[in-house]
Protein backbone atom coordinates (compact mmCIF):
# COMPACT_ATOMS: atom_id res chain seq x y z
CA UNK A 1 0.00 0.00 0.00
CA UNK A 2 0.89 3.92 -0.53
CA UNK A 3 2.44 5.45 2.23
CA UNK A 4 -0.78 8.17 1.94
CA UNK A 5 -3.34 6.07 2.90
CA UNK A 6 -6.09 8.52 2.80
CA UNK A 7 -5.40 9.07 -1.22
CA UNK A 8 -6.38 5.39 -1.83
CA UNK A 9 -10.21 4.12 -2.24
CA UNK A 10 -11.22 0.52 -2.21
CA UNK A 11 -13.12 -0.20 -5.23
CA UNK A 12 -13.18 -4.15 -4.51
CA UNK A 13 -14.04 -6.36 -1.58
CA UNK A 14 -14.01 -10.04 -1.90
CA UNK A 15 -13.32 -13.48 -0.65
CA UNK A 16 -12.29 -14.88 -3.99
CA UNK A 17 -9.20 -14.72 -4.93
CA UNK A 18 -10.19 -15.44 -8.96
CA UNK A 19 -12.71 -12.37 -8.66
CA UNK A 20 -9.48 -10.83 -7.22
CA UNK A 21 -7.20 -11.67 -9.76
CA UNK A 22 -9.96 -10.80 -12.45
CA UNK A 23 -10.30 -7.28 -11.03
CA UNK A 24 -6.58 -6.37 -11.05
CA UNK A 25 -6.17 -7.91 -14.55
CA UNK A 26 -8.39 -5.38 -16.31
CA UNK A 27 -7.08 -2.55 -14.01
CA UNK A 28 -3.29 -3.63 -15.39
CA UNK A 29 -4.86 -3.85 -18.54
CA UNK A 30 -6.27 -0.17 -18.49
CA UNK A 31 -2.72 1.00 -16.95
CA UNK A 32 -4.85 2.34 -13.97
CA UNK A 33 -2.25 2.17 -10.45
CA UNK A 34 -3.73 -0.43 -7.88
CA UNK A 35 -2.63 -2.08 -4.65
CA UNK A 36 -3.92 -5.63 -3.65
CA UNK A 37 -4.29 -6.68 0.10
CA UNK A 38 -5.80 -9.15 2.18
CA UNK A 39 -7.00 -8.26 5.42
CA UNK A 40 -9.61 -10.32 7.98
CA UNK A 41 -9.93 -12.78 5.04
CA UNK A 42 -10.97 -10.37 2.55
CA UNK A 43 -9.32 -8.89 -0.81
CA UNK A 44 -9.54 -5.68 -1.17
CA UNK A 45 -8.29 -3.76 -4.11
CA UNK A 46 -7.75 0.14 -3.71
CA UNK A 47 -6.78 2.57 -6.19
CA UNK A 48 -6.14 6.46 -6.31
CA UNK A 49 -9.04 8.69 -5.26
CA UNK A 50 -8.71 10.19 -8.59
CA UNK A 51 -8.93 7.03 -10.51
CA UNK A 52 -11.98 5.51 -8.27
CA UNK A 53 -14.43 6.69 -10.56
CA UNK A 54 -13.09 5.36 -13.79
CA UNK A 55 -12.16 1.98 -12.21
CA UNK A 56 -15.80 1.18 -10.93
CA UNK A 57 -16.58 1.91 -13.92
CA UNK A 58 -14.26 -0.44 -16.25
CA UNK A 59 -15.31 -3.37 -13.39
CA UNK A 60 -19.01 -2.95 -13.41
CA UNK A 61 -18.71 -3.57 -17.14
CA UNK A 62 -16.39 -6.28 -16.96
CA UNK A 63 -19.05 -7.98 -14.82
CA UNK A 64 -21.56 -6.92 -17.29
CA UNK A 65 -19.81 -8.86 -20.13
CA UNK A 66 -19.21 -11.86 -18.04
CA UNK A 67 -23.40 -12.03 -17.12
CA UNK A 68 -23.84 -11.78 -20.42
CA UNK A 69 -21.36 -12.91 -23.22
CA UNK A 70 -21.45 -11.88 -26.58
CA UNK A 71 -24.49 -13.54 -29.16
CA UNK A 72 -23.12 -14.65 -32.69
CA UNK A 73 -20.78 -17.01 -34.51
CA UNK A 74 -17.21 -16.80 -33.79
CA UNK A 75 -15.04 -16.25 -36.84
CA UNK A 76 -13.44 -19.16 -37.90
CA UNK A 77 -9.88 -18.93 -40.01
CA UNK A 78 -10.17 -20.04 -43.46
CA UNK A 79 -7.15 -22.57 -44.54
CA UNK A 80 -8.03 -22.77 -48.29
CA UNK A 81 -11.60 -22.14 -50.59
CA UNK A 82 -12.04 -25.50 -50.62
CA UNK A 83 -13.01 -25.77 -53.89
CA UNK A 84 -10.04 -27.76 -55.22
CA UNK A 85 -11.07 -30.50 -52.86
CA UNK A 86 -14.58 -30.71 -53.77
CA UNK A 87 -13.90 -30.87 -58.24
CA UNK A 88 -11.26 -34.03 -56.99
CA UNK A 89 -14.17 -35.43 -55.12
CA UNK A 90 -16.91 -35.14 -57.82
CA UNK A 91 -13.90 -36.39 -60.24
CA UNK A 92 -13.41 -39.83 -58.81
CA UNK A 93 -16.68 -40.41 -58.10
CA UNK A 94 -18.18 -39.74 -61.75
CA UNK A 95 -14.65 -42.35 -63.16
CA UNK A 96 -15.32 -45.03 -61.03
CA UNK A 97 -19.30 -45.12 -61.92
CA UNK A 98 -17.93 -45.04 -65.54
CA UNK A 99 -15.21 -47.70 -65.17
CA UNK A 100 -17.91 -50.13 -62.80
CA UNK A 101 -20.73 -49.47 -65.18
CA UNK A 102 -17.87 -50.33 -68.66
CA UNK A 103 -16.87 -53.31 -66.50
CA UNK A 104 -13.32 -51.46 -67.42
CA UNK A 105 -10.37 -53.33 -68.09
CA UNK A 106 -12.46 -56.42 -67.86
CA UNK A 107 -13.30 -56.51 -63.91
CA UNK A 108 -15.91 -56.51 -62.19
CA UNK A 109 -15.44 -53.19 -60.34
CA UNK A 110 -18.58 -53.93 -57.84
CA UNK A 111 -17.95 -57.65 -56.55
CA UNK A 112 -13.70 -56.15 -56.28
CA UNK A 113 -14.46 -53.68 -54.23
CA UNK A 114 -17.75 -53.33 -52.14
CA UNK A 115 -17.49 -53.54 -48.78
CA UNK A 116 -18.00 -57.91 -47.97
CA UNK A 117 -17.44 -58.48 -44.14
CA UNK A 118 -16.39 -62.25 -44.84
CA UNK A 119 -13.77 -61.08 -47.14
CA UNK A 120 -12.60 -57.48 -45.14
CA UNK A 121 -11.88 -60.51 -42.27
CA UNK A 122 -10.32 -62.96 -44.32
CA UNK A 123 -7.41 -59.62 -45.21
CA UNK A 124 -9.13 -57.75 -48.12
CA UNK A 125 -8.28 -54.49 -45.90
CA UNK A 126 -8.67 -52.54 -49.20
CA UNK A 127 -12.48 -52.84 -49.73
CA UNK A 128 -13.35 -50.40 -46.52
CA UNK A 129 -11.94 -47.70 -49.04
CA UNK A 130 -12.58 -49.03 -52.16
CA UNK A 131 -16.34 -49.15 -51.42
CA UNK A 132 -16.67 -45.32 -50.73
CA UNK A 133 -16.51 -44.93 -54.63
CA UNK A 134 -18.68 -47.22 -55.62
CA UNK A 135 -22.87 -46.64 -56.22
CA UNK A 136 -26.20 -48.59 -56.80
CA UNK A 137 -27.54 -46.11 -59.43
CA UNK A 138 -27.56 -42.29 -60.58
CA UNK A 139 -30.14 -41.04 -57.36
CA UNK A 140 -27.64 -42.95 -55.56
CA UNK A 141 -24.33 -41.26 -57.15
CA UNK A 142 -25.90 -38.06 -56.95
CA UNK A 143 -27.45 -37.57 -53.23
CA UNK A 144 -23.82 -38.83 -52.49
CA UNK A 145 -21.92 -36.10 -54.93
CA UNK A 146 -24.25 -33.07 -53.59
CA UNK A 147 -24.03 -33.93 -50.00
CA UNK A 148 -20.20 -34.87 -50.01
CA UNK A 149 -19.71 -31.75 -51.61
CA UNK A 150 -21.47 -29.46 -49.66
CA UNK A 151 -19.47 -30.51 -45.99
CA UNK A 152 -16.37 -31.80 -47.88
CA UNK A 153 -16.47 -27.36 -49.22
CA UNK A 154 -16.39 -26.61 -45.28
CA UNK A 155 -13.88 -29.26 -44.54
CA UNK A 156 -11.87 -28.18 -47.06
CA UNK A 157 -11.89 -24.05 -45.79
CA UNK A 158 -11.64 -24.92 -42.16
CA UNK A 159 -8.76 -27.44 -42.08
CA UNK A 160 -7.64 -26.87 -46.03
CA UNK A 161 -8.42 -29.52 -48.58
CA UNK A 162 -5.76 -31.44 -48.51
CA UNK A 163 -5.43 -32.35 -44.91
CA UNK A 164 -9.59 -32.29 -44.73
CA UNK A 165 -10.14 -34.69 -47.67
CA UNK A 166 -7.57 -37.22 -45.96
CA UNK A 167 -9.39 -37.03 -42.68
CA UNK A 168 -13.05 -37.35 -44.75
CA UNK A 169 -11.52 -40.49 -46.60
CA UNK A 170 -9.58 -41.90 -43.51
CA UNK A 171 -13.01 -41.25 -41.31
CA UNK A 172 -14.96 -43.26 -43.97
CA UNK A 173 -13.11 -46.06 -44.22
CA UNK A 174 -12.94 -46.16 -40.54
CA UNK A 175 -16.66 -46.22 -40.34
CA UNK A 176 -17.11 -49.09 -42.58
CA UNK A 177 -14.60 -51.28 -40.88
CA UNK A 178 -16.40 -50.36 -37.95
CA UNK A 179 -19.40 -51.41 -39.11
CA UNK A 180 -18.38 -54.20 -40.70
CA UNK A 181 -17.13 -55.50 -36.82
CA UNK A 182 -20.74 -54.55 -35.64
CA UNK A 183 -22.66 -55.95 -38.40
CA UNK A 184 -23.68 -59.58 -37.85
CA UNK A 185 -23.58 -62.33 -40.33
CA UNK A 186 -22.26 -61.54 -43.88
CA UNK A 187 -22.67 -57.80 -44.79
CA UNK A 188 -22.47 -56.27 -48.30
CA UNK A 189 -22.58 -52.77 -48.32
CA UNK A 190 -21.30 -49.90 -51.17
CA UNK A 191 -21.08 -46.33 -51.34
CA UNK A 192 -19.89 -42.65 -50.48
CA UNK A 193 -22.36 -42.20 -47.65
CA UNK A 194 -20.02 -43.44 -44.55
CA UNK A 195 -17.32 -40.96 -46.14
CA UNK A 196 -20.37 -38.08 -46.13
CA UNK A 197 -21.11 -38.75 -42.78
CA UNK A 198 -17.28 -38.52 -41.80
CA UNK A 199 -17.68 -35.46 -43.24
CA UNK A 200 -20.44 -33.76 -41.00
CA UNK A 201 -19.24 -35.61 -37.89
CA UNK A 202 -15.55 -33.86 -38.54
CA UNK A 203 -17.16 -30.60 -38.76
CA UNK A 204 -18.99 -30.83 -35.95
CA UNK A 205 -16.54 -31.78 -33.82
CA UNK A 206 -14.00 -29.19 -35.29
CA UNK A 207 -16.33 -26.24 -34.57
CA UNK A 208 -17.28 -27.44 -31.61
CA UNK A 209 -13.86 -27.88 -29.86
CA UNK A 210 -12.83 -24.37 -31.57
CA UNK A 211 -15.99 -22.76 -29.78
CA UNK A 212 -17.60 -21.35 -33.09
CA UNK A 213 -21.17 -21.79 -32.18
CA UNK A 214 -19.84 -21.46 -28.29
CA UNK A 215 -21.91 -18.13 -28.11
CA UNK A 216 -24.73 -18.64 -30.43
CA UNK A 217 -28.83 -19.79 -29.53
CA UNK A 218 -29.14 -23.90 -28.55
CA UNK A 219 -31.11 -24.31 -31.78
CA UNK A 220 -27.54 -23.38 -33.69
CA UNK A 221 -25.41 -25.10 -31.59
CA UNK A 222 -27.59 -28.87 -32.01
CA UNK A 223 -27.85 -27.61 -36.23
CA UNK A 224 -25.28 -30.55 -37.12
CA UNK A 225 -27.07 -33.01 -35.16
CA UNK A 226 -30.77 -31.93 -36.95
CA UNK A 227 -28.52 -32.20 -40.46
CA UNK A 228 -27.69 -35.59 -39.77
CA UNK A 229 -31.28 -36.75 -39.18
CA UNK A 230 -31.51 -34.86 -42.49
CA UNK A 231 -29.22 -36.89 -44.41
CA UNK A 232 -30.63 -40.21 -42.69
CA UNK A 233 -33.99 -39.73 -44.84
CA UNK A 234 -31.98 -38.64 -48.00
CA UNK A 235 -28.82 -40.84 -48.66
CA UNK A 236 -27.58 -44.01 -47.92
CA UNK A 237 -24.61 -46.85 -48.50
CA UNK A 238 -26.87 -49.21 -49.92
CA UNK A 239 -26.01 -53.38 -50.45
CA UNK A 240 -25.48 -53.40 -53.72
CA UNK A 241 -27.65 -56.53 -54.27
CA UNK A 242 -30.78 -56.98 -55.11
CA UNK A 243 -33.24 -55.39 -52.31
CA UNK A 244 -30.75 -52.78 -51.87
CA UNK A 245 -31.53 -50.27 -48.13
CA UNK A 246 -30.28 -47.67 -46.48
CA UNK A 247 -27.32 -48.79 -44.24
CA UNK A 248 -28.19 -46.67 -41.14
CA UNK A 249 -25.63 -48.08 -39.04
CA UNK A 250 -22.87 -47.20 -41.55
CA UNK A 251 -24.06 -43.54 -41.26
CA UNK A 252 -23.36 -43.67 -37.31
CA UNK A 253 -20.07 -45.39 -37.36
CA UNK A 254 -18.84 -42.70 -40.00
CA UNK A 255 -20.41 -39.75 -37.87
CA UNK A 256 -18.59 -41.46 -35.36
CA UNK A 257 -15.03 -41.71 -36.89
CA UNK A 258 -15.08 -38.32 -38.28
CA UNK A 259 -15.98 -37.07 -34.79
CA UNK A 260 -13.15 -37.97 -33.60
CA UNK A 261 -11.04 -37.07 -35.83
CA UNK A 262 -12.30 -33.57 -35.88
CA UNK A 263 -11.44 -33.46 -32.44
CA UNK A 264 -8.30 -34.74 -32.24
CA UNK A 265 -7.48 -31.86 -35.41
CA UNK A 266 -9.02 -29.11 -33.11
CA UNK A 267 -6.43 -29.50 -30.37
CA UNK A 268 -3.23 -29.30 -32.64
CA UNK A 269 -2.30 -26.01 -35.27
CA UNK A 270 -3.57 -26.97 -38.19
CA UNK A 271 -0.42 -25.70 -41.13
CA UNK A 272 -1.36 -23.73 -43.09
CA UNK A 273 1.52 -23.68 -45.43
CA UNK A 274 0.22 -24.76 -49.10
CA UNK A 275 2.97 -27.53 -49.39
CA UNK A 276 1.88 -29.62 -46.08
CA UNK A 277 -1.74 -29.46 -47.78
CA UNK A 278 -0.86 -30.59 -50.94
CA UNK A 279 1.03 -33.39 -49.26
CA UNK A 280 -1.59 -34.54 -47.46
CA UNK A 281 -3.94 -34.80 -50.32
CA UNK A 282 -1.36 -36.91 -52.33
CA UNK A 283 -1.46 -39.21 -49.61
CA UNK A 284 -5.19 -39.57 -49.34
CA UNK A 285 -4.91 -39.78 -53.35
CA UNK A 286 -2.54 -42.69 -53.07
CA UNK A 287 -4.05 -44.66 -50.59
CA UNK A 288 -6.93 -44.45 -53.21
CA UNK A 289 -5.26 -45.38 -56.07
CA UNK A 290 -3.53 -48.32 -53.99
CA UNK A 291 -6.78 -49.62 -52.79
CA UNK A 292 -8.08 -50.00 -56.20
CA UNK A 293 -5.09 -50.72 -57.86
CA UNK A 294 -4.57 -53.83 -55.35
CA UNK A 295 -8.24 -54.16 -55.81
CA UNK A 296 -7.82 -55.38 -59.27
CA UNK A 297 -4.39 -57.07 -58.97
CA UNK A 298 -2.35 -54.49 -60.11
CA UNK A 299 -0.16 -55.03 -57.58
């Protein structure tokens, strides 16, 4: 304390030492002189008489914005337009629907490389991939294309497309080999839908743990939760056989993969130098090409 006493106020009283702390944070902040003490178990912050005024002030509406935080969407940095992503995406998926429906090369792109529990557990690792490009018919193909594209656009701005395509693909394939250990009996299942779902359950997450909706209404923060439901009625993995349905549980083991990995993204510095993204998408582009390439016995 000031030798002159009488010159110096107490603008705060208070038994918590965070309130405390708070307090003599914004007054540092605002470069206006205080002196902490404790006395009878109390904190008690003084300050000049001539600054008493001001510093209620400044602490009443520090309080004020702690009652009640700030309503909106937090800005989010932007890694990339995600665009480049997204024509890759609709790419592959519009060659492999020509090369399965040609019977290219003289294979039979469906029975290679749907997803077929008996033969994922017998070693044919490559068909939890493989199967993400593969569709029953056109509606099929294109609920898959629009929807992919749409959250793959988002993944590919928030975490850049390169490193948000590889975590879309790796959360797919995760999903189906998750399902395919939940699924009992023989399972046959094809399409992009696990990979779509990897895709909203990796934004979710990513936002979430990065507090974008943290100050916006309930109704916004539950919005990717109400979009999946969405997507349940509209698009699906399908069996590829005869009687072809919706593979439900597909959709929850990819919303489930992609969670995570959108979490485990949002607690590390995502680079945002162009080389590291284009590395990553060569990597998700060769563990494509491998899949399919092994997929037909080319290697």
């Amino acid at each position: 304390m000031m030798e002159n006493t009488e010159n110096w106020v107490s603008v705060l009283r208070t038994r918590r030492w965070k309130r405390c702390r708070e307090a003599g944070l914004v007054l540092t902040a605002l470069q206006i002189d205080h002196e902490v003490e404790r006395i009878e178990g109390r904190w008690i912050i003084t300050v000049p008489r001539q600054s008493v005024s001001r510093a209620r002030i400044e602490l009443s509406e520090y309080d004020q914005e702690k009652r009640h935080p700030p309503v909106g969407i937090l800005p989010m940095p932007e890694l990339g337009t995600g665009w480049r992503g997204v024509i890759v995406y609709i790419g592959v998926l519009l060659a492999v629907a020509l090369f399965a429906r040609q019977d290219a090369w003289g294979h039979d792109w469906l029975g290679l490389g749907r997803i077929d529990s008996v033969r994922i557990a017998a070693g044919e690792w490559w068909r939890t991939v493989t199967a993400l490009t593969l569709h029953v018919d056109f509606s099929h193909l294109a609920g898959n294309i629009v929807f992919g594209a749409f959250f793959g656009l988002y993944a590919g701005r928030y975490l850049g497309s390169g490193i948000g395509w590889a975590a879309i693909l790796g959360g797919g394939a995760l999903g189906n080999a998750l399902n395919v250990l939940i699924q009992p009996g023989r399972h046959l299942a094809i399409g992009a839908s696990t990979s779509v779902f990897a895709a909203l359950g990796l934004l979710a997450a990513y936002t979430w743990r990065r507090g974008f909706l943290k100050n916006t209404p309930w109704r916004m923060r539950i919005a990717p939760i109400v979009a999946g439901v969405g997507l349940l009625a509209f698009t699906g993995t399908g069996s590829g056989v005869e009687g072809d349905n919706v593979d439900i549980l597909a959709h929850l083991t990819g919303f489930i993969s992609g969670f995570g990995i959108g979490v485990g993204l949002a607690a590390v510095e995502l680079p945002r130098e162009p080389e590291t993204q284009r590395l990553w998408g060569a990597i998700a582009a060769a563990a494509l090409a491998l899949a399919w390439m092994t997929a037909l016995g080319m290697v």
